[in-house]
ModelCIF file with pLDDT and N, C-alpha, C, O atoms, coordinates in Angstrom:
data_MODEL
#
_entry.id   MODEL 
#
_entity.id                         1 
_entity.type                       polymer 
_entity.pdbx_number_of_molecules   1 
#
_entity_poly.entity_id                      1 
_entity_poly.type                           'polypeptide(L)' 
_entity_poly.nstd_linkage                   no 
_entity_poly.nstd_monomer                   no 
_entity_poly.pdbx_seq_one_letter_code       
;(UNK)(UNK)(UNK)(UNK)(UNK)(UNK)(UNK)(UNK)(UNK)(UNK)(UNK)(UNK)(UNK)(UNK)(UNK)(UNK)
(UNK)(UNK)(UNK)(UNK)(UNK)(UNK)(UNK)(UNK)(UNK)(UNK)(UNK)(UNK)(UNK)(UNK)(UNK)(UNK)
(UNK)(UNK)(UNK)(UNK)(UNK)(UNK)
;
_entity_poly.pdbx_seq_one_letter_code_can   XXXXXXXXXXXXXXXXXXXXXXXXXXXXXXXXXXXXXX 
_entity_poly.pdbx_strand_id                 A 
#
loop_
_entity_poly_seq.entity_id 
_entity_poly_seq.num 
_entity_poly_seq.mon_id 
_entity_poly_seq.hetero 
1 1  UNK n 
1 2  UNK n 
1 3  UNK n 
1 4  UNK n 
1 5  UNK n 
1 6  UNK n 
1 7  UNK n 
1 8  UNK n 
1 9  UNK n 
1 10 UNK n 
1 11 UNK n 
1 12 UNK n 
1 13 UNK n 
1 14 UNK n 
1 15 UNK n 
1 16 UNK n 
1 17 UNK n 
1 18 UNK n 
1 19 UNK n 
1 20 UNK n 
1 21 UNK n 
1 22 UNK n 
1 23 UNK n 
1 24 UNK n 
1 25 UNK n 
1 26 UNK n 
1 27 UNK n 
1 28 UNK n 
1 29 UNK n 
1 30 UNK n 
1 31 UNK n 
1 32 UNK n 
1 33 UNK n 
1 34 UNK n 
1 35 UNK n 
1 36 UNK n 
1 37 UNK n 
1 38 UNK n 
#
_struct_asym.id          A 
_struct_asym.entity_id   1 
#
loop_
_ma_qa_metric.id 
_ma_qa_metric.mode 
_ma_qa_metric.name 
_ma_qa_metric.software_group_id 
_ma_qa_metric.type 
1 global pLDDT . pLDDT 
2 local  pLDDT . pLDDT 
#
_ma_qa_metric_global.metric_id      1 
_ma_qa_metric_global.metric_value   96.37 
_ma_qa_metric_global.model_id       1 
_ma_qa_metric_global.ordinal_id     1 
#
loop_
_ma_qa_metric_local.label_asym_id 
_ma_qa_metric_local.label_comp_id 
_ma_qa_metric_local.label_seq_id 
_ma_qa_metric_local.metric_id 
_ma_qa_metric_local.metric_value 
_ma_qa_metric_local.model_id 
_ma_qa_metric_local.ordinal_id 
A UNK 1  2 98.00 1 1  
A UNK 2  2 98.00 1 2  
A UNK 3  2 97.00 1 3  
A UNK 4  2 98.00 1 4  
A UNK 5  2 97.00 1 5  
A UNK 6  2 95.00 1 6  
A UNK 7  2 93.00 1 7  
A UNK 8  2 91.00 1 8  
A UNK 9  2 91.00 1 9  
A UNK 10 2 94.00 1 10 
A UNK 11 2 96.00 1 11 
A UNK 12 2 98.00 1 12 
A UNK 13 2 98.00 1 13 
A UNK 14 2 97.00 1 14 
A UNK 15 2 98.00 1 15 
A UNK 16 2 97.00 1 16 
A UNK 17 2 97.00 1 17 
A UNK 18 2 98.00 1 18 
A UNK 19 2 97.00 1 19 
A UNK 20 2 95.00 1 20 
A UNK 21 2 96.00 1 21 
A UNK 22 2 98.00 1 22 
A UNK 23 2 98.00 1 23 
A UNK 24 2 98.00 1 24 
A UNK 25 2 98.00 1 25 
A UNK 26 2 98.00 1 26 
A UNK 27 2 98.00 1 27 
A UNK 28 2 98.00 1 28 
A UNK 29 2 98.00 1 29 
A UNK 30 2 98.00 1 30 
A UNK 31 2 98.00 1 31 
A UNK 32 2 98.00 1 32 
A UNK 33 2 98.00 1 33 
A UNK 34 2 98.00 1 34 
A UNK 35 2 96.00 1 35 
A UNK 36 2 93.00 1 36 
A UNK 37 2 91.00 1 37 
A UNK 38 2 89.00 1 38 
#
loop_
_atom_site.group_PDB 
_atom_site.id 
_atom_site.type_symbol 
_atom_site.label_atom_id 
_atom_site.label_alt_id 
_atom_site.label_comp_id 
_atom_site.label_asym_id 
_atom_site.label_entity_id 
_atom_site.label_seq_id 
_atom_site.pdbx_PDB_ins_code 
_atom_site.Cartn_x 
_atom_site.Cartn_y 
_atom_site.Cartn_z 
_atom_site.occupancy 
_atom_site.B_iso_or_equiv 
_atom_site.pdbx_formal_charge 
_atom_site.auth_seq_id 
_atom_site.auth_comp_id 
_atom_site.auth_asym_id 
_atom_site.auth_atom_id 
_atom_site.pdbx_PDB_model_num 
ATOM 1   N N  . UNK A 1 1  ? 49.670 -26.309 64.429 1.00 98.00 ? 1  UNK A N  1 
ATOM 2   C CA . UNK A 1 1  ? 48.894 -26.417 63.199 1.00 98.00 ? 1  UNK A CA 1 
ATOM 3   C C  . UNK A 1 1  ? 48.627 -27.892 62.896 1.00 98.00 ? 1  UNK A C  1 
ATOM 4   O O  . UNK A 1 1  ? 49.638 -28.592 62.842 1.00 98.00 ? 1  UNK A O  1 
ATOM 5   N N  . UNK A 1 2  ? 47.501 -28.468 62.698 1.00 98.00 ? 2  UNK A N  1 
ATOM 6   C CA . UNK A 1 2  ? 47.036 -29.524 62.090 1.00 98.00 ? 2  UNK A CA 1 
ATOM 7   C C  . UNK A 1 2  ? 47.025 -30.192 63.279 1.00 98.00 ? 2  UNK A C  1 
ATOM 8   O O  . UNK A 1 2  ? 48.170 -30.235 63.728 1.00 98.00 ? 2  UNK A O  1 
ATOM 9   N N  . UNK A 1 3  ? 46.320 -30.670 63.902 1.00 97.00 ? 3  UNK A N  1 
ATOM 10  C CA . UNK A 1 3  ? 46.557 -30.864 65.571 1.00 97.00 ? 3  UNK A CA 1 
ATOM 11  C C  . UNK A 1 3  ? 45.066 -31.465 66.197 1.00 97.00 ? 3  UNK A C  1 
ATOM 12  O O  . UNK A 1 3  ? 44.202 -30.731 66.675 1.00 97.00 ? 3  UNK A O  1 
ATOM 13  N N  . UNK A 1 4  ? 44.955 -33.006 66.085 1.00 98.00 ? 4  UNK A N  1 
ATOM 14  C CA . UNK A 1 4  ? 44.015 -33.628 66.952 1.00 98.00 ? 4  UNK A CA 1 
ATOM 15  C C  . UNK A 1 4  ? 44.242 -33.935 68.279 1.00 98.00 ? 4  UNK A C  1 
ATOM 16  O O  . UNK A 1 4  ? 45.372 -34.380 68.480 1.00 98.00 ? 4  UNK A O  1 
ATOM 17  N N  . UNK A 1 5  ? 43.520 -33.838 69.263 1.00 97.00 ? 5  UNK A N  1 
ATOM 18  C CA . UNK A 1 5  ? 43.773 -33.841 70.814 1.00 97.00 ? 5  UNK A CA 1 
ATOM 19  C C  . UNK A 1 5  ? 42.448 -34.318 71.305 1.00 97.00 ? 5  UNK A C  1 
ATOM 20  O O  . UNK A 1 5  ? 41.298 -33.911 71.138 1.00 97.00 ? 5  UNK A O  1 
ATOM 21  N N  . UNK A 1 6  ? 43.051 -35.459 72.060 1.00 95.00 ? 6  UNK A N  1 
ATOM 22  C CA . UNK A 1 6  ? 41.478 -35.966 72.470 1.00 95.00 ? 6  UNK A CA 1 
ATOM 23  C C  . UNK A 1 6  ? 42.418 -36.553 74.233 1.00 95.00 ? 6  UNK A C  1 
ATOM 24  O O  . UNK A 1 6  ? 43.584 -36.796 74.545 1.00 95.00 ? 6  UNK A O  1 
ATOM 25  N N  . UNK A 1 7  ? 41.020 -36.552 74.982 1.00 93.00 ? 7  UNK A N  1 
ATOM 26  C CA . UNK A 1 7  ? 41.674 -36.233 76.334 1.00 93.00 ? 7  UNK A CA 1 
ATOM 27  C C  . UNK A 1 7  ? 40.108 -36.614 77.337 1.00 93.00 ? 7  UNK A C  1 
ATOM 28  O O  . UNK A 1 7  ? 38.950 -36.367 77.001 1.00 93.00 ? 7  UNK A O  1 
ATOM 29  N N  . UNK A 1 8  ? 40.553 -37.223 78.512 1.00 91.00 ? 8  UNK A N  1 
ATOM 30  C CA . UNK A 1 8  ? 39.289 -37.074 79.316 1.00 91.00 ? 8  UNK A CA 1 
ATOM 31  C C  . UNK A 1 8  ? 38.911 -35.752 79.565 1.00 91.00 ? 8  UNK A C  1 
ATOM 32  O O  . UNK A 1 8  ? 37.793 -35.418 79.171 1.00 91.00 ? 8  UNK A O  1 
ATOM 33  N N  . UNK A 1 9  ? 39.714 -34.811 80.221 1.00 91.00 ? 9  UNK A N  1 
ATOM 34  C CA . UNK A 1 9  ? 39.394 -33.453 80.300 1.00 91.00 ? 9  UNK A CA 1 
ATOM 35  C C  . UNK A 1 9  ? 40.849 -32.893 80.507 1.00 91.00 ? 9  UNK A C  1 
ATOM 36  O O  . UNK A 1 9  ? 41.974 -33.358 80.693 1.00 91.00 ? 9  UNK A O  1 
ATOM 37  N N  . UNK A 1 10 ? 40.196 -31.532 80.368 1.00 94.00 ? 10 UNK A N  1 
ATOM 38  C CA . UNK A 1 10 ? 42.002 -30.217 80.403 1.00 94.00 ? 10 UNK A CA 1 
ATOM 39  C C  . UNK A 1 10 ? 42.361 -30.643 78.983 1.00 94.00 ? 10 UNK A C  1 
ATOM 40  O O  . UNK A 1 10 ? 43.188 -31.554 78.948 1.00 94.00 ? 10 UNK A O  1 
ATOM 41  N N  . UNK A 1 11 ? 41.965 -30.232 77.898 1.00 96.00 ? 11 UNK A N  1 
ATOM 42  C CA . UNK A 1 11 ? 42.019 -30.718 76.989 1.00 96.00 ? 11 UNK A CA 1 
ATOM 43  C C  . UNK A 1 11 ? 42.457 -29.131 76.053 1.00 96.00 ? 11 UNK A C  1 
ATOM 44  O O  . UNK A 1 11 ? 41.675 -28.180 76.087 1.00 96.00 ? 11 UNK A O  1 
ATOM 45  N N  . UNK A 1 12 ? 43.420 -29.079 75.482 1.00 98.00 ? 12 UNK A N  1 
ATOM 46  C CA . UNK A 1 12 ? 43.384 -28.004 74.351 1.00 98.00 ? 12 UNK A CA 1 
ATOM 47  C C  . UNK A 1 12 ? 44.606 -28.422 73.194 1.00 98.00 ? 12 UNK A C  1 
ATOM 48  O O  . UNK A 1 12 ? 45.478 -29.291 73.186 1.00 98.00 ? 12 UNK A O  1 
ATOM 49  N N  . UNK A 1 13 ? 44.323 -27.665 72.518 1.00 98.00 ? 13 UNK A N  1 
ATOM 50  C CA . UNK A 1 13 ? 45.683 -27.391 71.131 1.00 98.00 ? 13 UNK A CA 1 
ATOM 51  C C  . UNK A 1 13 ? 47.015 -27.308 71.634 1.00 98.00 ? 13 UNK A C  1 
ATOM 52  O O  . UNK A 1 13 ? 47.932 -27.792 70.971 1.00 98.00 ? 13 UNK A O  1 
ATOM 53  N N  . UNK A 1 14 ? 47.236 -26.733 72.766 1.00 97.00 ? 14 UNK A N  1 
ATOM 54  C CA . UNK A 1 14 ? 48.267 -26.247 73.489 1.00 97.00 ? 14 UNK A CA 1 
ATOM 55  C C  . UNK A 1 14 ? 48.949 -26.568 75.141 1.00 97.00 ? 14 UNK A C  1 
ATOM 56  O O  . UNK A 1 14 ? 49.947 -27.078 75.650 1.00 97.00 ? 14 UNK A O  1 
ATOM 57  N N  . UNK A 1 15 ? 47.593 -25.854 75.561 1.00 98.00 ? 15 UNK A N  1 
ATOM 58  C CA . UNK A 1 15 ? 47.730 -25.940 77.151 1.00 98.00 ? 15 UNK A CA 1 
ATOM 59  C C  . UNK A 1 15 ? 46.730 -26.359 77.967 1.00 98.00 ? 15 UNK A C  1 
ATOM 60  O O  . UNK A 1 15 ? 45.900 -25.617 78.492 1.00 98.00 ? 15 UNK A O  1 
ATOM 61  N N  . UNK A 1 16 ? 46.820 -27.921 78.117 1.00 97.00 ? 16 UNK A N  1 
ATOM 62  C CA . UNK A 1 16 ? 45.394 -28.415 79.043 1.00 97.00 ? 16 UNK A CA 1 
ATOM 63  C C  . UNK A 1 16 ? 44.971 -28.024 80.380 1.00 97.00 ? 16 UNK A C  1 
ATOM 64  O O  . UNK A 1 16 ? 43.842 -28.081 80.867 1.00 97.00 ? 16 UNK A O  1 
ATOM 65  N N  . UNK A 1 17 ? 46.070 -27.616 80.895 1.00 97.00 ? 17 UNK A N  1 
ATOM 66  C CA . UNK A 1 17 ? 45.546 -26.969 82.046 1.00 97.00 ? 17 UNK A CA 1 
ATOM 67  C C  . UNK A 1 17 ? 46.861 -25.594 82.447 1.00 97.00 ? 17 UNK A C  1 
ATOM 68  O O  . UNK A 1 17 ? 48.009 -26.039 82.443 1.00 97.00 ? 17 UNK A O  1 
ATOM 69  N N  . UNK A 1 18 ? 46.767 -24.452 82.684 1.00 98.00 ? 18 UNK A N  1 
ATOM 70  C CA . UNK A 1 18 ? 47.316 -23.303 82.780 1.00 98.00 ? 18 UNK A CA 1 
ATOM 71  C C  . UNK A 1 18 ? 46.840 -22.935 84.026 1.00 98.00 ? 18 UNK A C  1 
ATOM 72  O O  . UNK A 1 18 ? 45.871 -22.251 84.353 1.00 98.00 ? 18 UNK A O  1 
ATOM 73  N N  . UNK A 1 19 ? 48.177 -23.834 85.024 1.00 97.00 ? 19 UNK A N  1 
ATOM 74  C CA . UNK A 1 19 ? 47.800 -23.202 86.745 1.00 97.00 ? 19 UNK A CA 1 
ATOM 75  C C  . UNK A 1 19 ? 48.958 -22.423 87.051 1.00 97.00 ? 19 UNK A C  1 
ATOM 76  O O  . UNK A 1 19 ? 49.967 -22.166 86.395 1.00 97.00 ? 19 UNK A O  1 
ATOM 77  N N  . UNK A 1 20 ? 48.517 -22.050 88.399 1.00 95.00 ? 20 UNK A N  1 
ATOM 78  C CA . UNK A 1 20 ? 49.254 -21.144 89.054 1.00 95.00 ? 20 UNK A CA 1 
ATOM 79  C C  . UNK A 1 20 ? 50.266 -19.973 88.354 1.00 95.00 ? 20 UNK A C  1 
ATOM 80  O O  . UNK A 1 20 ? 51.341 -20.567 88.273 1.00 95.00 ? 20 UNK A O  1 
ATOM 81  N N  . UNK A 1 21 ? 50.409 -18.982 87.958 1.00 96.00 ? 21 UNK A N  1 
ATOM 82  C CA . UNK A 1 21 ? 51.922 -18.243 87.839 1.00 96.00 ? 21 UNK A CA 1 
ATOM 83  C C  . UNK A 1 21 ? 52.180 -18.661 86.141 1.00 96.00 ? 21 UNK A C  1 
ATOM 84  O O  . UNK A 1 21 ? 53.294 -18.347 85.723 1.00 96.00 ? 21 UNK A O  1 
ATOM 85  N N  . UNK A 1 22 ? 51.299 -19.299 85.204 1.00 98.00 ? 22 UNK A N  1 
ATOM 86  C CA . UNK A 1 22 ? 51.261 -19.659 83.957 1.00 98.00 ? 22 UNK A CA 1 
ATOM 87  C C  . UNK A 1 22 ? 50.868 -18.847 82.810 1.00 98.00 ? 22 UNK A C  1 
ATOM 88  O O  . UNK A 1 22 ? 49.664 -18.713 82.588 1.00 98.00 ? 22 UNK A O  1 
ATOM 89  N N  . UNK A 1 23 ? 51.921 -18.165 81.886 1.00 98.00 ? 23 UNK A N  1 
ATOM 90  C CA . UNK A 1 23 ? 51.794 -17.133 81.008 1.00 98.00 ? 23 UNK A CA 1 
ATOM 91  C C  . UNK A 1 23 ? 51.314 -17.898 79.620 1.00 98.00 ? 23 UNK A C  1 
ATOM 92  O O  . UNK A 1 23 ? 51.958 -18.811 79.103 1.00 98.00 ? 23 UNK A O  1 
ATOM 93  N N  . UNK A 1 24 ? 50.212 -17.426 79.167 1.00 98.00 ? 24 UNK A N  1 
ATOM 94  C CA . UNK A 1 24 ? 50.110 -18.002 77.740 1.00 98.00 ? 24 UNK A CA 1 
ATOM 95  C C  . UNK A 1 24 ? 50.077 -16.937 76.633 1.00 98.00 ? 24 UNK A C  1 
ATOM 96  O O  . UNK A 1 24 ? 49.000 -16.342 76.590 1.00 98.00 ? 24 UNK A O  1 
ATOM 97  N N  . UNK A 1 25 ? 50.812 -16.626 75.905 1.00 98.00 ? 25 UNK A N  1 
ATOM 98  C CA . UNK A 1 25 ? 50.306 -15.208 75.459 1.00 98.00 ? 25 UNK A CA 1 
ATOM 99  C C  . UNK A 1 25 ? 51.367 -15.468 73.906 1.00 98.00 ? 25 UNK A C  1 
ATOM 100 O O  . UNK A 1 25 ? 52.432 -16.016 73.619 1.00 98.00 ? 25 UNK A O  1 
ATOM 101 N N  . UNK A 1 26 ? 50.013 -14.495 73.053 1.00 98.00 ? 26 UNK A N  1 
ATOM 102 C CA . UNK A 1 26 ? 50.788 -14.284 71.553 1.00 98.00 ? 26 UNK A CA 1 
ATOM 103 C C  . UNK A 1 26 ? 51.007 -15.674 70.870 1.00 98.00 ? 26 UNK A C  1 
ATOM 104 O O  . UNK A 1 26 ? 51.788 -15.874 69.940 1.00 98.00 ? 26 UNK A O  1 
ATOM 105 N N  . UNK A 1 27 ? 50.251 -16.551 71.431 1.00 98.00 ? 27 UNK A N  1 
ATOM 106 C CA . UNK A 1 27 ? 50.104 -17.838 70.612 1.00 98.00 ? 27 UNK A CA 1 
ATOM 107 C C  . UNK A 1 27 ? 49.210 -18.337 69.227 1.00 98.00 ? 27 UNK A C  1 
ATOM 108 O O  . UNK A 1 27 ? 48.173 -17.674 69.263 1.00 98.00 ? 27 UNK A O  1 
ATOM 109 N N  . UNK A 1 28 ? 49.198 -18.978 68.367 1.00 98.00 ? 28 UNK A N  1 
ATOM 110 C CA . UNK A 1 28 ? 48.291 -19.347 67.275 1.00 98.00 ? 28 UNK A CA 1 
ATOM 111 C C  . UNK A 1 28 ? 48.499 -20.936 66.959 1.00 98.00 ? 28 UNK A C  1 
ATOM 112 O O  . UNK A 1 28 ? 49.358 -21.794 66.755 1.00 98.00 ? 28 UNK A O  1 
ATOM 113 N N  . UNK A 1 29 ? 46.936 -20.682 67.077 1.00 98.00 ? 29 UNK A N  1 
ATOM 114 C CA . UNK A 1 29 ? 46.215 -22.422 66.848 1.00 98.00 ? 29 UNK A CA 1 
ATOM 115 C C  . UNK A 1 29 ? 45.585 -22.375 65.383 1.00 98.00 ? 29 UNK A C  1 
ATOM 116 O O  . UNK A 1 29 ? 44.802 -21.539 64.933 1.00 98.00 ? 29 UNK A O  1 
ATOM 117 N N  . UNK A 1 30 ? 46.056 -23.335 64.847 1.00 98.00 ? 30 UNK A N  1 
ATOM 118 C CA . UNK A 1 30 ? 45.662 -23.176 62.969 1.00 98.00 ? 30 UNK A CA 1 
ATOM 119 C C  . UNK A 1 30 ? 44.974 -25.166 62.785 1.00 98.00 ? 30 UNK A C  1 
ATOM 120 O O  . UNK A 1 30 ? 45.496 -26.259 63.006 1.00 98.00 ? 30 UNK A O  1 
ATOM 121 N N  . UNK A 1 31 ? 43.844 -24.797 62.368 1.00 98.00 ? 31 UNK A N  1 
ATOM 122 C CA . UNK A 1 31 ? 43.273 -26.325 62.186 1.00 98.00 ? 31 UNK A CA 1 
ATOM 123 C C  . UNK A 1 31 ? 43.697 -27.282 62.794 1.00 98.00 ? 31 UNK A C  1 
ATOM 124 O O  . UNK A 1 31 ? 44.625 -28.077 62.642 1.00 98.00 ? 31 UNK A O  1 
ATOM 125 N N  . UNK A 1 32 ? 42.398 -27.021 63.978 1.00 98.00 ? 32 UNK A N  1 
ATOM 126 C CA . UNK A 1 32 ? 42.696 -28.577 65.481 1.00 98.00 ? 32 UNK A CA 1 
ATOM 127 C C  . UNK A 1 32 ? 41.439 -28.697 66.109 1.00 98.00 ? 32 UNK A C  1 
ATOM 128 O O  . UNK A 1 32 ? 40.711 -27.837 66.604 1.00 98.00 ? 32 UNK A O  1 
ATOM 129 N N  . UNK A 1 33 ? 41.329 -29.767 66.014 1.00 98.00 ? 33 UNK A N  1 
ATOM 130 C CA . UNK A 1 33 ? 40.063 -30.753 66.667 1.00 98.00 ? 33 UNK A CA 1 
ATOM 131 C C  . UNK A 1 33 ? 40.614 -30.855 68.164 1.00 98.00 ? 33 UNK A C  1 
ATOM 132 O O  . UNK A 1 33 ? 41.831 -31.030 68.232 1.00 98.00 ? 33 UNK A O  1 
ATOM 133 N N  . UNK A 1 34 ? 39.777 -30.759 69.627 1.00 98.00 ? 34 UNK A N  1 
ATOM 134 C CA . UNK A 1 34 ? 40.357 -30.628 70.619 1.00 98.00 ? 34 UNK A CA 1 
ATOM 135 C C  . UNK A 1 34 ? 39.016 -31.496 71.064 1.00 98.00 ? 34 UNK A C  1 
ATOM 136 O O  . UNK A 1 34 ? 37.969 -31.075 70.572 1.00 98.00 ? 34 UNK A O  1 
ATOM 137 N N  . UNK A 1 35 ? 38.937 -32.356 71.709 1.00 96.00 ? 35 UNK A N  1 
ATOM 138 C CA . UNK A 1 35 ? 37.821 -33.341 72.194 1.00 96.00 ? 35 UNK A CA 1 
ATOM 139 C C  . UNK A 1 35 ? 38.109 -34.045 73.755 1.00 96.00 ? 35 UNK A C  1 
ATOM 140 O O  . UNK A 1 35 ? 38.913 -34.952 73.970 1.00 96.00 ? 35 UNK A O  1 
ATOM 141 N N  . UNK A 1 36 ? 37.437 -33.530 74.532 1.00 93.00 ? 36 UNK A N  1 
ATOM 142 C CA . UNK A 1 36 ? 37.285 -33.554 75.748 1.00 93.00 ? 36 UNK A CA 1 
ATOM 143 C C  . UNK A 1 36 ? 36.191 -34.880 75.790 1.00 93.00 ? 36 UNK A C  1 
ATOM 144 O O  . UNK A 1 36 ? 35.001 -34.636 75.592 1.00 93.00 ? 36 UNK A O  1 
ATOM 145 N N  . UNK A 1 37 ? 36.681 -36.442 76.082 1.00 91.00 ? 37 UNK A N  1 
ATOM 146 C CA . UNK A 1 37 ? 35.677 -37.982 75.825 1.00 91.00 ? 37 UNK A CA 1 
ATOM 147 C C  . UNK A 1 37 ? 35.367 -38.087 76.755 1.00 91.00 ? 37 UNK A C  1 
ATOM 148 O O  . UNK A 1 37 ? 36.003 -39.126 76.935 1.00 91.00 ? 37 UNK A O  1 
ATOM 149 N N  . UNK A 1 38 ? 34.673 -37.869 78.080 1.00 89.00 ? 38 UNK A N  1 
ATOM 150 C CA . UNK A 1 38 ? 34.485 -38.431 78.714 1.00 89.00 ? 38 UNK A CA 1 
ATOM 151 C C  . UNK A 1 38 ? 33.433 -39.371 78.794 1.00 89.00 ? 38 UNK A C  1 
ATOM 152 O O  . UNK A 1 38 ? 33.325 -40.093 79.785 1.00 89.00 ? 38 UNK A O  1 
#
């Protein structure tokens, strides 16, 4: 919650990049700016 994220890329609230065998589940994102600058 309340959550700025700024990033060249793979950019999120949470999980910038979710490889291989990676569970994301039953999560909540509450007011967040997520900005991918390249």
């Amino acid at each position: 919650e309340n959550v700025v994220v700024k990033a060249y890329r793979d950019c999120a609230a949470l999980v910038g990049h979710a490889n291989s065998g990676t569970v994301v589940k039953g999560c909540a994102v509450v007011d967040a700016v997520v900005t991918a600058d390249q």
